[in-house]
Protein backbone atom coordinates (compact mmCIF):
# COMPACT_ATOMS: atom_id res chain seq x y z
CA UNK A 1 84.49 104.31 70.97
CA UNK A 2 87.44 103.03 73.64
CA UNK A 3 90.34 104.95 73.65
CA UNK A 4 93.40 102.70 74.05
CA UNK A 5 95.55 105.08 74.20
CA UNK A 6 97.48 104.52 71.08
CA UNK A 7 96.68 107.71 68.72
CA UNK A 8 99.58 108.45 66.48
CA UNK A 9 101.15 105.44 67.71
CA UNK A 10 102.77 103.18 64.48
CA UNK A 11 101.24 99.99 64.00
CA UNK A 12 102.85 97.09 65.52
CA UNK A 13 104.91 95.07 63.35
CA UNK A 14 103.45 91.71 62.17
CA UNK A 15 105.30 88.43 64.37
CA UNK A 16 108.24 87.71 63.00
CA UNK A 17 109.14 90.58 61.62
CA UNK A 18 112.83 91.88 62.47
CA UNK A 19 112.61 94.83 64.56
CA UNK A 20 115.36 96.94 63.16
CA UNK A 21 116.62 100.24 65.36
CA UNK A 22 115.84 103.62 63.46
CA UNK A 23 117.85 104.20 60.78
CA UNK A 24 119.33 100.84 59.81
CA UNK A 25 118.70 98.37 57.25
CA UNK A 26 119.01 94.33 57.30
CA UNK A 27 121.84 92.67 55.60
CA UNK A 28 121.76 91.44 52.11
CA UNK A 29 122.70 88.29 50.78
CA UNK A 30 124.09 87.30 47.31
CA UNK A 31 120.98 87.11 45.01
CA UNK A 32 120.02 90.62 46.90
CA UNK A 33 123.14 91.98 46.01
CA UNK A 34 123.22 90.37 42.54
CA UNK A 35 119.46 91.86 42.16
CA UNK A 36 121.00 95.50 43.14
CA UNK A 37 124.15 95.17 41.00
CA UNK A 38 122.21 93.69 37.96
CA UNK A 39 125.41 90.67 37.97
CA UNK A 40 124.85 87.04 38.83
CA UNK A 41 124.98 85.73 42.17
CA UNK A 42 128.10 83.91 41.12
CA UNK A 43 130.00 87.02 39.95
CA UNK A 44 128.72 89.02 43.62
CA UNK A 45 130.69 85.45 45.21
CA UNK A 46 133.79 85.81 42.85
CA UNK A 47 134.15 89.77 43.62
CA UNK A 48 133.74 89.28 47.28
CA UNK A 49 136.13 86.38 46.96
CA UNK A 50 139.05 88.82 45.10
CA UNK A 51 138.43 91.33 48.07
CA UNK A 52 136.38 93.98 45.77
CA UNK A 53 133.36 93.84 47.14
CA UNK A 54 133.30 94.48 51.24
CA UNK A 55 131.23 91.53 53.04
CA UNK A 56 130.45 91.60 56.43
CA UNK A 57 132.29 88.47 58.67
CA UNK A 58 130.47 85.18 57.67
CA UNK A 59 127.94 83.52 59.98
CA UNK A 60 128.37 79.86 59.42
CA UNK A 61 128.70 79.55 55.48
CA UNK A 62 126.51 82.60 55.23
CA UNK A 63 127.55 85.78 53.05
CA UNK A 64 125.83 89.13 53.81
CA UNK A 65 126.46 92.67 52.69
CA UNK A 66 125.87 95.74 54.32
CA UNK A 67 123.41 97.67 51.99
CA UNK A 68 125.89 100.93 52.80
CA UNK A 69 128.90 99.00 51.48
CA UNK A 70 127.21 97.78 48.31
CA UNK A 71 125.73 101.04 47.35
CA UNK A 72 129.47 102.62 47.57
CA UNK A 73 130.91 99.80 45.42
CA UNK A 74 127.97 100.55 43.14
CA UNK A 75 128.67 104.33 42.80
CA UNK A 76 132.86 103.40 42.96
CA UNK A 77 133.45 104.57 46.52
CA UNK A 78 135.00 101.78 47.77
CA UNK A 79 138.70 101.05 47.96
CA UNK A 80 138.39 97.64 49.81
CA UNK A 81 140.67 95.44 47.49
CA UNK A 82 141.97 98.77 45.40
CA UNK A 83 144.85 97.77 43.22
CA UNK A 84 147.80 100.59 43.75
């Protein structure tokens, strides 16, 4: 048997693959967010829209979500859009 050196090392990632830095997570789009939330993609659109739910600056036409962000609306921790 060759040793390549590579004991303990983690398996390389499959091409194409994002390589994400420790400790952080891709953004989510809407039918993510919808899937989290258990709402409709179109309801995830019309809270983002009424500044309720916090969405990361557009890229192109593109909405995203930080995972963080959505978890804290989930669990009522965000005060993005809080009516006073």
């Amino acid at each position: 048997m060759v040793d390549n050196g590579s004991a303990g090392a983690p398996r390389a990632q499959r091409v194409g693959e994002p390589r994400l830095p420790p400790g952080d997570e891709a953004a989510w789009d809407v039918s993510q967010v919808a899937y989290y939330l258990g709402v409709s993609p179109s309801l995830v659109r019309k809270l983002e829209a009424l500044g309720k739910l916090p969405a990361q600056p557009r890229i192109s036409r593109r909405l995203t979500f930080e995972p963080a962000a959505v978890r804290a609306f989930r669990s009522g921790n965000v005060t993005v859009g809080a009516s006073r």
